[in-house]
N, C-alpha and C. Protein backbone atom coordinates (compact mmCIF):
# COMPACT_ATOMS: atom_id res chain seq x y z
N UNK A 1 84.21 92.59 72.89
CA UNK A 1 82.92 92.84 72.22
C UNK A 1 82.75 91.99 70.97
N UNK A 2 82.62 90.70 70.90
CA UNK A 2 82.40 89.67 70.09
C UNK A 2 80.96 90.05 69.44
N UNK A 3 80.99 89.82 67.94
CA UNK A 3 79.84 90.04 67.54
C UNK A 3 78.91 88.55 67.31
N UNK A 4 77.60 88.44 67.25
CA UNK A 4 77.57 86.74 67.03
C UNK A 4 78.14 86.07 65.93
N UNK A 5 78.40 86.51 65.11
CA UNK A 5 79.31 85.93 63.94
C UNK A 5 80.10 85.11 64.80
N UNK A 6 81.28 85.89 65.21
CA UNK A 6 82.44 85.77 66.35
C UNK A 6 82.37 84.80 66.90
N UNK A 7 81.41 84.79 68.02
CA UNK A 7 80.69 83.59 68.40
C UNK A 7 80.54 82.07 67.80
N UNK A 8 79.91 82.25 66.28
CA UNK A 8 79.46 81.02 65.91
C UNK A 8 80.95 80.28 64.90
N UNK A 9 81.83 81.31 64.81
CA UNK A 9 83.02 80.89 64.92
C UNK A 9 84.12 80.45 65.50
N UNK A 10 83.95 81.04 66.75
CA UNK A 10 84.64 80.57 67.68
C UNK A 10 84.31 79.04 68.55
N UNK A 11 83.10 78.74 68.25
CA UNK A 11 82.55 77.47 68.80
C UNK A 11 83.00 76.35 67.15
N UNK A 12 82.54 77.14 66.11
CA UNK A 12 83.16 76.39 65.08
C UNK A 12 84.67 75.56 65.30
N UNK A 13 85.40 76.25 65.92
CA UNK A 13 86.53 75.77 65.96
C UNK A 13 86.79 74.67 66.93
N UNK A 14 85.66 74.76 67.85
CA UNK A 14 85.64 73.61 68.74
C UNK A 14 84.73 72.81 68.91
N UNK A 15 84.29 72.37 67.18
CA UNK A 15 83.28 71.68 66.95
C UNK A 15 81.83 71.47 67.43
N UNK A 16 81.61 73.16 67.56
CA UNK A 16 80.13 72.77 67.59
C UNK A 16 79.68 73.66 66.72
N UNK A 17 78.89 73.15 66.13
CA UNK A 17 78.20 73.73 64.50
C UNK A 17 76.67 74.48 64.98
N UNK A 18 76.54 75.83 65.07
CA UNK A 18 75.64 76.01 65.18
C UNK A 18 75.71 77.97 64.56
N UNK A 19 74.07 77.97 63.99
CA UNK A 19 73.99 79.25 63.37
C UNK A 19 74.55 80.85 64.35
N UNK A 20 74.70 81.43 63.37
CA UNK A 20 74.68 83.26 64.52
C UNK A 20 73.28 83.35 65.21
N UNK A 21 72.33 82.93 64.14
CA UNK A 21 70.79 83.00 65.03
C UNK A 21 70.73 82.23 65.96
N UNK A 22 70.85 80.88 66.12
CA UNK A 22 71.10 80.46 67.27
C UNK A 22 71.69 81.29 68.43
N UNK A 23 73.19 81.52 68.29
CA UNK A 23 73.19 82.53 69.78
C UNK A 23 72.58 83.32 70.10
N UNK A 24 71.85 84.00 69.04
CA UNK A 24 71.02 85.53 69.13
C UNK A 24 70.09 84.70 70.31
N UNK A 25 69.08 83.67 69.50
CA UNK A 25 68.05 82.86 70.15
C UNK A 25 68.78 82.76 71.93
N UNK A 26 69.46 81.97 71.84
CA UNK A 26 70.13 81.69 73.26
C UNK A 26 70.58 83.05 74.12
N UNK A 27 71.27 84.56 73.57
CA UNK A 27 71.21 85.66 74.36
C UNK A 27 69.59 85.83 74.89
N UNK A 28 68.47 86.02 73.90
CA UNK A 28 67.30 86.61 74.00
C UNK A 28 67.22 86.20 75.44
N UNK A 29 67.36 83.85 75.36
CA UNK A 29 66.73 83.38 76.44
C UNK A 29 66.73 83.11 77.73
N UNK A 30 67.97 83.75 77.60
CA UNK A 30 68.70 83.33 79.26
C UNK A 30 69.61 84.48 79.55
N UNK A 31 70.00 85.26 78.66
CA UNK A 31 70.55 86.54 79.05
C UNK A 31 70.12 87.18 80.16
N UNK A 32 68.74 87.75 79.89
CA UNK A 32 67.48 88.63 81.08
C UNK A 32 67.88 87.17 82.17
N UNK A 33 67.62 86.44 82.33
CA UNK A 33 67.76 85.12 83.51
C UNK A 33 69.40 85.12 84.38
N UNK A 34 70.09 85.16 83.58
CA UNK A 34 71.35 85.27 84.31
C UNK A 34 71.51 86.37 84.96
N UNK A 35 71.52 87.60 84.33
CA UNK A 35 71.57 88.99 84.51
C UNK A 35 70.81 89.28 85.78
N UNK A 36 69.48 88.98 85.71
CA UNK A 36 69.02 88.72 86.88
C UNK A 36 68.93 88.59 88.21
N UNK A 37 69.92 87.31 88.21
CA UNK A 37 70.35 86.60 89.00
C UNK A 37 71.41 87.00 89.63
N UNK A 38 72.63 88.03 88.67
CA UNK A 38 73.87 88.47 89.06
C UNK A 38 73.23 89.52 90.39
N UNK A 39 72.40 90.36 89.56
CA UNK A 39 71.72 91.49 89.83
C UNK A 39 71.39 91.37 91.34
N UNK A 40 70.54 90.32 91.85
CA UNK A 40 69.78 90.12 92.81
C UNK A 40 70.93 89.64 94.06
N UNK A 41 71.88 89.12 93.61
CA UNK A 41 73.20 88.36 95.03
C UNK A 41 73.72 89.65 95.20
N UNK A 42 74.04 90.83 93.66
CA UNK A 42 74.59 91.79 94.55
C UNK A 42 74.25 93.29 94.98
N UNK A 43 72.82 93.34 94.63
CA UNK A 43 71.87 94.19 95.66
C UNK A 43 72.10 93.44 97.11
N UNK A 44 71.67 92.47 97.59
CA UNK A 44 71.64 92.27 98.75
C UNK A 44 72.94 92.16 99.06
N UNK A 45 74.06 92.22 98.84
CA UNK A 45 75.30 92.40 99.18
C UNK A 45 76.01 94.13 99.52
N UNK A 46 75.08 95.04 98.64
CA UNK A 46 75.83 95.98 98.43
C UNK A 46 74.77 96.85 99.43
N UNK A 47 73.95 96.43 100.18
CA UNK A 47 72.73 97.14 100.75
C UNK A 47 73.34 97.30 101.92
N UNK A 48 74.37 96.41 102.37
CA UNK A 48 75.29 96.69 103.60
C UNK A 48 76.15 97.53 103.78
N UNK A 49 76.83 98.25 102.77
CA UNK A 49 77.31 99.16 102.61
C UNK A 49 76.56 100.72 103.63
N UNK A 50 77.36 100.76 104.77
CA UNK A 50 76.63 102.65 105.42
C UNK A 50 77.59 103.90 104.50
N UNK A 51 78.66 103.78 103.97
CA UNK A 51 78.67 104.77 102.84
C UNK A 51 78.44 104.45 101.59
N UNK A 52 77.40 104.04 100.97
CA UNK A 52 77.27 103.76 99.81
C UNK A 52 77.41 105.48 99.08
N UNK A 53 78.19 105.01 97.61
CA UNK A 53 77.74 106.69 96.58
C UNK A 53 77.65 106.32 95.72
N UNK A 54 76.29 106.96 94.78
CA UNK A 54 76.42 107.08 93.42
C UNK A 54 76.86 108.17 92.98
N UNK A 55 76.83 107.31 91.35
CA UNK A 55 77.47 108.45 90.56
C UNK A 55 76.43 108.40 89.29
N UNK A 56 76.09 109.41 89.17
CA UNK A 56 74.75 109.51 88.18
C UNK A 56 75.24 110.37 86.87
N UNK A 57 75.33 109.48 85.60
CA UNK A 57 75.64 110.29 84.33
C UNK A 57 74.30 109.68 83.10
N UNK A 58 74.24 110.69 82.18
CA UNK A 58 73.45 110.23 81.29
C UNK A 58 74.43 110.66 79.73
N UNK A 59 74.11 109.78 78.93
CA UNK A 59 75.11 109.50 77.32
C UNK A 59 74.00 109.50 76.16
N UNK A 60 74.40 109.87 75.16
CA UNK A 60 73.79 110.02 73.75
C UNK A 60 74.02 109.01 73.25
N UNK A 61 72.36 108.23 72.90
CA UNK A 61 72.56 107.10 71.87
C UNK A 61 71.77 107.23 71.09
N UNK A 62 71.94 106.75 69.59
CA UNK A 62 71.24 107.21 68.51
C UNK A 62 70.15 105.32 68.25
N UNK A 63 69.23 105.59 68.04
CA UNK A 63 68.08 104.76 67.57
C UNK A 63 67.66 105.29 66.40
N UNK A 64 67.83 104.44 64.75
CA UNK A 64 67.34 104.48 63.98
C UNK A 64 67.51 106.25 63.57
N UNK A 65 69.02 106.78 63.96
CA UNK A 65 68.95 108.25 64.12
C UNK A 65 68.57 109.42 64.24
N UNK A 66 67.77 108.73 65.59
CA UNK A 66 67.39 109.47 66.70
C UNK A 66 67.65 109.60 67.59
N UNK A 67 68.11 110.52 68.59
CA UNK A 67 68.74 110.36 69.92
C UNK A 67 67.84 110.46 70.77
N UNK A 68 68.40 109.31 71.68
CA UNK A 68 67.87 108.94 72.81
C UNK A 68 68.91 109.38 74.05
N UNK A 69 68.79 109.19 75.20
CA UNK A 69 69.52 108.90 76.45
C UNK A 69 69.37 107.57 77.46
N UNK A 70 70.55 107.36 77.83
CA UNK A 70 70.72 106.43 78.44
C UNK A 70 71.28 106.89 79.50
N UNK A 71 70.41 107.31 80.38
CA UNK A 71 71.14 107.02 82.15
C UNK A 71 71.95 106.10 83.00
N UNK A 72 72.65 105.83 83.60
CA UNK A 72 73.29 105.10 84.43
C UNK A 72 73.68 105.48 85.66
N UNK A 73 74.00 104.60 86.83
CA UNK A 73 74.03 104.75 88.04
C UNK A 73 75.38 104.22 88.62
N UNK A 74 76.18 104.25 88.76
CA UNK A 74 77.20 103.15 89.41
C UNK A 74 77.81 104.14 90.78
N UNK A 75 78.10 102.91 91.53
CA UNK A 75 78.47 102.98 93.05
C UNK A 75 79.89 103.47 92.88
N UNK A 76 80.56 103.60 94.13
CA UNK A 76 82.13 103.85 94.55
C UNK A 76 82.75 103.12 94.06
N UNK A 77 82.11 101.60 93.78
CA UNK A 77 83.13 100.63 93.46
C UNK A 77 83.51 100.47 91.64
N UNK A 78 82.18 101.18 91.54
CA UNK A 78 82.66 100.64 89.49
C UNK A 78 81.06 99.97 89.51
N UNK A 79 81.01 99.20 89.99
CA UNK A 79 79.36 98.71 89.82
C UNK A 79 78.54 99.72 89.31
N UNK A 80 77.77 99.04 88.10
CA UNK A 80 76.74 99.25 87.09
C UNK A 80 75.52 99.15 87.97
N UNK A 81 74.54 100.31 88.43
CA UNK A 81 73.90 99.67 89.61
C UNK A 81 72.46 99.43 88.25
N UNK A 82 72.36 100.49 87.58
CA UNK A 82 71.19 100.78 86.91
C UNK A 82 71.23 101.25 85.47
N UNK A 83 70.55 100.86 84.42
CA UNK A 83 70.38 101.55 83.22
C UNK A 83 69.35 102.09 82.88
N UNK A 84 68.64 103.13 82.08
CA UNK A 84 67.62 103.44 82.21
C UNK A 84 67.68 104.59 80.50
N UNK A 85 66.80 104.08 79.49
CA UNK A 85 66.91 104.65 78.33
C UNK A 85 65.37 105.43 78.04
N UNK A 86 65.95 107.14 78.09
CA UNK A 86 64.72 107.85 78.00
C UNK A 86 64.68 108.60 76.81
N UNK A 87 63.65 109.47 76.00
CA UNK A 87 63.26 110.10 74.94
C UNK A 87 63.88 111.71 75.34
N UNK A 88 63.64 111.71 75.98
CA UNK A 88 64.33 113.17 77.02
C UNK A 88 64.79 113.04 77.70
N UNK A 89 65.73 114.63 78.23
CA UNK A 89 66.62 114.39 79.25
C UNK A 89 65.79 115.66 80.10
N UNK A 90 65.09 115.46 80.85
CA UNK A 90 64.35 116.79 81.46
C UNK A 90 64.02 115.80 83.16
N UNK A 91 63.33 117.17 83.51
CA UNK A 91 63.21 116.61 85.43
C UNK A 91 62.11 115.26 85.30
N UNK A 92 61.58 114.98 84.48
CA UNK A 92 60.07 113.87 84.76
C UNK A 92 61.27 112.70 84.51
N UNK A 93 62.67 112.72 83.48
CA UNK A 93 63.25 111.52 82.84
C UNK A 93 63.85 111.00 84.33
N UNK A 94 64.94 112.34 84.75
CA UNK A 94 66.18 111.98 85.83
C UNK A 94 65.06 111.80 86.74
N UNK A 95 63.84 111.96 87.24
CA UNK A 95 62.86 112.05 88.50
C UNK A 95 62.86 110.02 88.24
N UNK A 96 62.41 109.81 87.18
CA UNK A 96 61.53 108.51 87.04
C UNK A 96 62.87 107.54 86.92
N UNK A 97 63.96 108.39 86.43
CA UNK A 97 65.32 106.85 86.94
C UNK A 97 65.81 106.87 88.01
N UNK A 98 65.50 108.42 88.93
CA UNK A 98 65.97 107.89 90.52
C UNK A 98 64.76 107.02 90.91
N UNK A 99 64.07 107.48 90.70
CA UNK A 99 62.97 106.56 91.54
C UNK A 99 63.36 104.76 91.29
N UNK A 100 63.25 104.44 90.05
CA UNK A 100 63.65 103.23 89.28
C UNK A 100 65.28 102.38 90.33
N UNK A 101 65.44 103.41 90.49
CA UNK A 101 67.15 103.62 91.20
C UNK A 101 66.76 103.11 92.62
N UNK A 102 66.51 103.74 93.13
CA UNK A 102 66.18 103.55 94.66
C UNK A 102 64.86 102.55 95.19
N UNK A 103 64.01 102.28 94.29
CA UNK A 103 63.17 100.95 94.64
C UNK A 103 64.20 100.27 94.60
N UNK A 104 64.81 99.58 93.45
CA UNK A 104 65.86 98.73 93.14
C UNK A 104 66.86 98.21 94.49
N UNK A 105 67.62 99.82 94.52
CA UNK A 105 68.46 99.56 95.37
C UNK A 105 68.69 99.94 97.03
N UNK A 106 67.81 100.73 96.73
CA UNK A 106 67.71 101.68 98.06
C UNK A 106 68.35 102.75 98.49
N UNK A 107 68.57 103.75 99.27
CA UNK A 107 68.83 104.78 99.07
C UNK A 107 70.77 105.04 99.54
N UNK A 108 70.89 105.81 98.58
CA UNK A 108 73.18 105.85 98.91
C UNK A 108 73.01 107.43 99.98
N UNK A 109 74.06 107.36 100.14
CA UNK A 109 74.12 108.49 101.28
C UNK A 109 74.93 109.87 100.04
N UNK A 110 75.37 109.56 99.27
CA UNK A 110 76.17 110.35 98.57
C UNK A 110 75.78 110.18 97.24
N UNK A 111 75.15 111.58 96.43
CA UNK A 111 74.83 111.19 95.05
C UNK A 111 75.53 112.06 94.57
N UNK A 112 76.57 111.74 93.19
CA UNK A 112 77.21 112.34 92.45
C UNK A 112 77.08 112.71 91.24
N UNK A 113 76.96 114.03 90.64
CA UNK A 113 76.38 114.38 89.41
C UNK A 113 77.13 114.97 88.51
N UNK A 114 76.39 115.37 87.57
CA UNK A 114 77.48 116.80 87.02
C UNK A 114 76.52 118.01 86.59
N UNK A 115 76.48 118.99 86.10
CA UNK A 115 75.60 120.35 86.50
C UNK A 115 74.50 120.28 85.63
N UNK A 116 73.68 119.02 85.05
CA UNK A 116 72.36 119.11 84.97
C UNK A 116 71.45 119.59 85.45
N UNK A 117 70.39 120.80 85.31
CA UNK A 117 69.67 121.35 86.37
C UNK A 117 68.38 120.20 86.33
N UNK A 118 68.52 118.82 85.36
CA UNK A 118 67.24 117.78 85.41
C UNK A 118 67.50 117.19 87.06
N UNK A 119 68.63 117.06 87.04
CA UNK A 119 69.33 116.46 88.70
C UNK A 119 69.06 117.31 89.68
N UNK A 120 69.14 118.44 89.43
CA UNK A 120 68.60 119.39 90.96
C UNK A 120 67.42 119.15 91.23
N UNK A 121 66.53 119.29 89.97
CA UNK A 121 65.34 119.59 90.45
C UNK A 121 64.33 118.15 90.32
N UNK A 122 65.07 117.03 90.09
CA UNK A 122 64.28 115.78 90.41
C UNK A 122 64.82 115.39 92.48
N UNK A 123 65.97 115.96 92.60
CA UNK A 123 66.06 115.34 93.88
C UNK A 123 65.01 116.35 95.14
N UNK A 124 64.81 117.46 94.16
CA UNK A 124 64.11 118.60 94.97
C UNK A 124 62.36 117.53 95.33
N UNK A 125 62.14 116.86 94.60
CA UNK A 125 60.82 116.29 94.54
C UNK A 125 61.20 115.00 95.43
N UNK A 126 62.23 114.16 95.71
CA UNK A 126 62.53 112.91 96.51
C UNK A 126 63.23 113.24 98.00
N UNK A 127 63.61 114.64 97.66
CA UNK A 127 64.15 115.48 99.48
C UNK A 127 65.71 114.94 99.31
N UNK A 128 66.11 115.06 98.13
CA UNK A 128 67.72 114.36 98.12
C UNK A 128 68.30 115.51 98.24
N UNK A 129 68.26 116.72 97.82
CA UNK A 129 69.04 118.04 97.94
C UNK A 129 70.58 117.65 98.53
N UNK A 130 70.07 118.11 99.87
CA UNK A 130 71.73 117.87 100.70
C UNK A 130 72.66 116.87 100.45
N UNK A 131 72.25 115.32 99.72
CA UNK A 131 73.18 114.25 99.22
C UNK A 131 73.38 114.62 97.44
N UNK A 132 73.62 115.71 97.57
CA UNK A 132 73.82 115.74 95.96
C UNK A 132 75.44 116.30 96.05
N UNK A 133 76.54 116.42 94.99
CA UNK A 133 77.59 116.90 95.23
C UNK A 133 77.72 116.74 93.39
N UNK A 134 78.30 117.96 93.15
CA UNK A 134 78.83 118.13 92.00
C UNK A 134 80.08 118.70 91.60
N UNK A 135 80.70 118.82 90.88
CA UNK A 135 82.03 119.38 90.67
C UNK A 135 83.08 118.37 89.19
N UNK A 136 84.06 119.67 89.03
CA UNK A 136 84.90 118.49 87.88
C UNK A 136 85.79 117.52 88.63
N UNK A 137 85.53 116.32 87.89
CA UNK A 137 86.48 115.16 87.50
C UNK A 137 85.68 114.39 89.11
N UNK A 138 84.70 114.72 89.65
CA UNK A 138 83.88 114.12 90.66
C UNK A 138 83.56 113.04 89.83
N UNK A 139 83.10 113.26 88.76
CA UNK A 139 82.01 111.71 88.23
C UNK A 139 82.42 111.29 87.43
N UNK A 140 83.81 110.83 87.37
CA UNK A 140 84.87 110.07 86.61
C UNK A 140 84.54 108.41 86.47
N UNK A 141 83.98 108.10 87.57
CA UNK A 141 83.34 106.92 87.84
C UNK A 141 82.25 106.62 86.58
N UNK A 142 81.16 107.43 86.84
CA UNK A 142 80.12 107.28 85.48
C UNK A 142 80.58 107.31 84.53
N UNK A 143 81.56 108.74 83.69
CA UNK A 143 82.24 108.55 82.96
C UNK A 143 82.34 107.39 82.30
N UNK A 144 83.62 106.58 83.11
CA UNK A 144 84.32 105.73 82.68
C UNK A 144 83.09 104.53 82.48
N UNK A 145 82.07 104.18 82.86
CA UNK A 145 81.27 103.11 82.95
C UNK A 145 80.83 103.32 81.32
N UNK A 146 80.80 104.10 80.64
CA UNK A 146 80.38 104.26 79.29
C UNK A 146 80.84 103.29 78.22
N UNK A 147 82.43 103.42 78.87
CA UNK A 147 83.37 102.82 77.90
C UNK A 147 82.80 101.72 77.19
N UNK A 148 82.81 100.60 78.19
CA UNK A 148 82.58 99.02 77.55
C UNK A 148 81.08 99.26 76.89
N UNK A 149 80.22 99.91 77.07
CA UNK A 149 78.65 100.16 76.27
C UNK A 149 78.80 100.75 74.80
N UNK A 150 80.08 101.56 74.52
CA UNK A 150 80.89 102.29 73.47
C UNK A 150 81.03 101.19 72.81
N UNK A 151 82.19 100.85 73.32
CA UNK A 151 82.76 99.72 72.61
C UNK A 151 81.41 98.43 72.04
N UNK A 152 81.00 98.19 72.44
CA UNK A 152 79.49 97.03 72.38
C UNK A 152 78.87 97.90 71.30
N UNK A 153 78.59 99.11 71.35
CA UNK A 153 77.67 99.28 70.43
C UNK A 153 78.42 99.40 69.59
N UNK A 154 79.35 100.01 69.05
CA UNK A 154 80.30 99.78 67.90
C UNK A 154 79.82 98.17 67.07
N UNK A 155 80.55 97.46 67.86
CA UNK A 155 80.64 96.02 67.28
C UNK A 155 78.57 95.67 66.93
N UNK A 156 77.97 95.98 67.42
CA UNK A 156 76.84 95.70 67.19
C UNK A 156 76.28 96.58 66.01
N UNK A 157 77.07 97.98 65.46
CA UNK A 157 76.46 99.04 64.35
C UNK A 157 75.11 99.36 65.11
N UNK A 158 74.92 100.33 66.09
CA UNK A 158 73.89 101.11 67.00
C UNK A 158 72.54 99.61 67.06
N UNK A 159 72.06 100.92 67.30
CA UNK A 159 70.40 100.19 67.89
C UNK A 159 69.19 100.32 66.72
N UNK A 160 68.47 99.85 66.68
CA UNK A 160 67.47 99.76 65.93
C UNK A 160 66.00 100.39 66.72
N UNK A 161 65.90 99.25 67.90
CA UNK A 161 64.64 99.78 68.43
C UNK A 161 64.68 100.21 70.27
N UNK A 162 64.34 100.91 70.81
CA UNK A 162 64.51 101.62 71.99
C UNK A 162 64.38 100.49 73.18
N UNK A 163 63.37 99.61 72.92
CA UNK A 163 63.13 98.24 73.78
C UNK A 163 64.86 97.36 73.86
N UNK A 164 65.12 97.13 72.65
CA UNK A 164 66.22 96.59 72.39
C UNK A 164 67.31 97.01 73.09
N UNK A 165 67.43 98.34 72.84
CA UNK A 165 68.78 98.98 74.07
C UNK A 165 67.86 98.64 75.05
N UNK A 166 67.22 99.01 75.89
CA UNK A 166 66.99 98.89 77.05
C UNK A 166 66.88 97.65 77.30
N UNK A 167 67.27 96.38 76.98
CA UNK A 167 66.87 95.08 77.44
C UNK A 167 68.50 94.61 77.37
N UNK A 168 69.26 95.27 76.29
CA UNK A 168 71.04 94.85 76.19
C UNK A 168 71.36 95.43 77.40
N UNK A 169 71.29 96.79 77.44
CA UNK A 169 71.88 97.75 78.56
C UNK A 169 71.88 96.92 79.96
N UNK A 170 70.78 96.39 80.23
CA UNK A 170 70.63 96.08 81.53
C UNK A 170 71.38 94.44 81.52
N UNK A 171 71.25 93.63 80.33
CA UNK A 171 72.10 92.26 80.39
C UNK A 171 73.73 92.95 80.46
N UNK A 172 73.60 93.78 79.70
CA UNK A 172 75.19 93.97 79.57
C UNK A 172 75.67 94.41 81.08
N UNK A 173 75.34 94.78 81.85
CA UNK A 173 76.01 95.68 82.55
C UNK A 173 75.80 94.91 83.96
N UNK A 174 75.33 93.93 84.13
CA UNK A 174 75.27 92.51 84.68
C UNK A 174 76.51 91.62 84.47
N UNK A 175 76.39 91.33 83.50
CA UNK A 175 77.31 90.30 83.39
C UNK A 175 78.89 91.17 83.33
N UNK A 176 79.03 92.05 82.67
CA UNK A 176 80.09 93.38 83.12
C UNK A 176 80.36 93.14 84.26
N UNK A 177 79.62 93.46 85.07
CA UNK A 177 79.82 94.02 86.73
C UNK A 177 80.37 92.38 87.08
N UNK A 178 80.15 90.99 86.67
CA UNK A 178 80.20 89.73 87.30
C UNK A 178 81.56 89.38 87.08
N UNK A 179 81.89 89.74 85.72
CA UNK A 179 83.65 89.65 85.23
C UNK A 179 84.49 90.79 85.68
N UNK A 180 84.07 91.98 85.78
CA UNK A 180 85.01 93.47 85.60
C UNK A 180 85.76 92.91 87.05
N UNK A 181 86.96 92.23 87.15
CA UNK A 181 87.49 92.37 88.07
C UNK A 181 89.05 93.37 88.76
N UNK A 182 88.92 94.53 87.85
CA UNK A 182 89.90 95.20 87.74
C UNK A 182 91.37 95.02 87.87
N UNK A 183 91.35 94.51 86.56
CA UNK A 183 92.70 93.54 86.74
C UNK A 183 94.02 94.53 86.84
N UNK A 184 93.80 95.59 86.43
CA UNK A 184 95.06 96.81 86.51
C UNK A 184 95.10 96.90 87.99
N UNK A 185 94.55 96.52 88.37
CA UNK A 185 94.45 97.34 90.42
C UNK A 185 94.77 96.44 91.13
N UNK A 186 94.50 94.72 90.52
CA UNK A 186 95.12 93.93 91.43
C UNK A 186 96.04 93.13 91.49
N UNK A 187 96.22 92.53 92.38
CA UNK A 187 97.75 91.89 92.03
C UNK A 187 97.33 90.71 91.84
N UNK A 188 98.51 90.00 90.69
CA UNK A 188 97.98 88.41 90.26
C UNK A 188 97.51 87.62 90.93
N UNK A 189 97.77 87.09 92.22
CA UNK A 189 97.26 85.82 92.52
C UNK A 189 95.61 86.18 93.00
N UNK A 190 95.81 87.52 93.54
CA UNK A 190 94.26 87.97 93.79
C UNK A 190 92.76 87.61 92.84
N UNK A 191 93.65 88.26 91.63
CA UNK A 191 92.78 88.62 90.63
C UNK A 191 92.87 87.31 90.14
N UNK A 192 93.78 86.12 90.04
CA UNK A 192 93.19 84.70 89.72
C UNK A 192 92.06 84.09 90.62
N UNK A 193 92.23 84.33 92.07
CA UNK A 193 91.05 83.64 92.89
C UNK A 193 89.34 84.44 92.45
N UNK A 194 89.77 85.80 92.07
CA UNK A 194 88.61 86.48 91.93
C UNK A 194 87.87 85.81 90.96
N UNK A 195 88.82 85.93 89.27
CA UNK A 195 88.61 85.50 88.32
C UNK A 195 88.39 83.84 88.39
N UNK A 196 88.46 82.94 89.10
CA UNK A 196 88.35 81.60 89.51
C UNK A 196 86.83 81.91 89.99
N UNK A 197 86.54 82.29 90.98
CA UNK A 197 85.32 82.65 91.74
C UNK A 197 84.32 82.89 91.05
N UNK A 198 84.50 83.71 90.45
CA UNK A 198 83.25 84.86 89.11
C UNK A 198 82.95 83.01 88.12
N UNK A 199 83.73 83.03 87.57
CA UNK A 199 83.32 81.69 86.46
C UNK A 199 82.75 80.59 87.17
N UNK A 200 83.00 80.26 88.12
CA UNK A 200 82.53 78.81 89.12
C UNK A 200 81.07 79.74 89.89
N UNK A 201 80.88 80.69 89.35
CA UNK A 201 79.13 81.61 90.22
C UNK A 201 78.74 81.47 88.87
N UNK A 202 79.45 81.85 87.89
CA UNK A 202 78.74 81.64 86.03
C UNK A 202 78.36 80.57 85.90
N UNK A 203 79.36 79.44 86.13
CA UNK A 203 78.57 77.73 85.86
C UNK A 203 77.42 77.13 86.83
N UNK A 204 77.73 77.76 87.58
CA UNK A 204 76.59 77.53 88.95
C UNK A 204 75.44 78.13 88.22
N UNK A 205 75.12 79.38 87.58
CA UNK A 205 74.08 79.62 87.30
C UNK A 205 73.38 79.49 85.74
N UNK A 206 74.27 79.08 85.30
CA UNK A 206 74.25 78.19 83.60
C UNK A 206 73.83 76.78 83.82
N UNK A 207 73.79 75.84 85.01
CA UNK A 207 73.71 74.88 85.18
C UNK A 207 72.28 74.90 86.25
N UNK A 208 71.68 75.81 86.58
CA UNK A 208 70.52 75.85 87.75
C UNK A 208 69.59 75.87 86.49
């Protein structure tokens, strides 16, 4: 979680001289563009999936100290499918990020929650009922997807304006999902071809 300081130091050292605003400028402009792009190769990749599951959690984030929520979606695999930052946490919020959810991605056979009654009664309105499953240490998956957004906002000192998270959330968790190659789970030479792979799809799309 490099802050742009970080950044305009770390290029310092390899001679290229350029401001923290500058990177800011350069996240704004191509961040949403890459992210994008990650986004779109692996929807149509993950649409093949016949057991697809989510795992649906929502987290407390403070704006200008105010709390907000931030929803998220991720699959079986760890994939960040969706972010979604609401004023409330009630049935119209969880109703309007499944929906957001399932245009996107289309529909999982298995949705995983935890005992929000906003989750019962938004799937009661989409006919999801029977794909719902709840219980402890079930949505360990969402859980854990928090972490690296923790850590980020730390190094960034919170949010300022609600647009703002919602425009990081969704770069971040893109380019996340393009690197996260779970390096604890795999074995070295694997996780070098992976990690080889992921950077040579990064320059490919830094260079289009």
């Amino acid at each position: 979680p490099l802050s742009l300081r970080n950044v305009e130091d770390l290029l310092h050292e390899r001679g290229i001289d350029v401001s923290h605003e500058t990177v800011r400028f350069w996240w704004n402009r191509f961040g949403p563009m890459f992210a994008a792009e990650i986004r779109r190769k692996r929807v149509s990749r993950m649409r093949c999936y016949s057991n697809w599951q989510w795992h649906l959690d929502e987290v407390f984030v403070k704006i200008n100290g105010e709390l907000h929520y931030l929803w998220r979606a991720v699959d079986h695999e760890g994939e960040v499918l969706e972010s979604y930052v609401t004023k409330r946490r009630n049935r119209k919020a969880a109703l309007k990020f499944l929906k957001k959810t399932m245009k996107r991605h289309g529909r999982a056979e298995v949705l995983v929650t935890d005992k929000l009654r906003s989750y019962g009664a938004a799937m009661k309105v989409i006919g999801a009922v029977a794909k719902q499953e709840t219980g402890r240490w079930k949505n360990n998956r969402a859980e854990n997807s928090h972490l690296p957004f923790r850590r980020r906002e730390r190094a960034m000192i919170r949010f300022r304006r609600m647009r703002t998270l919602q425009k990081f959330v969704s770069v971040h968790a893109s380019v996340f999902n393009h690197f996260n190659q779970e390096r604890s789970l795999s074995q070295r030479d694997h996780f070098k071809m992976n990690r080889t792979a992921a950077l040579a799809e990064w320059r490919g799309l830094c260079a289009a």
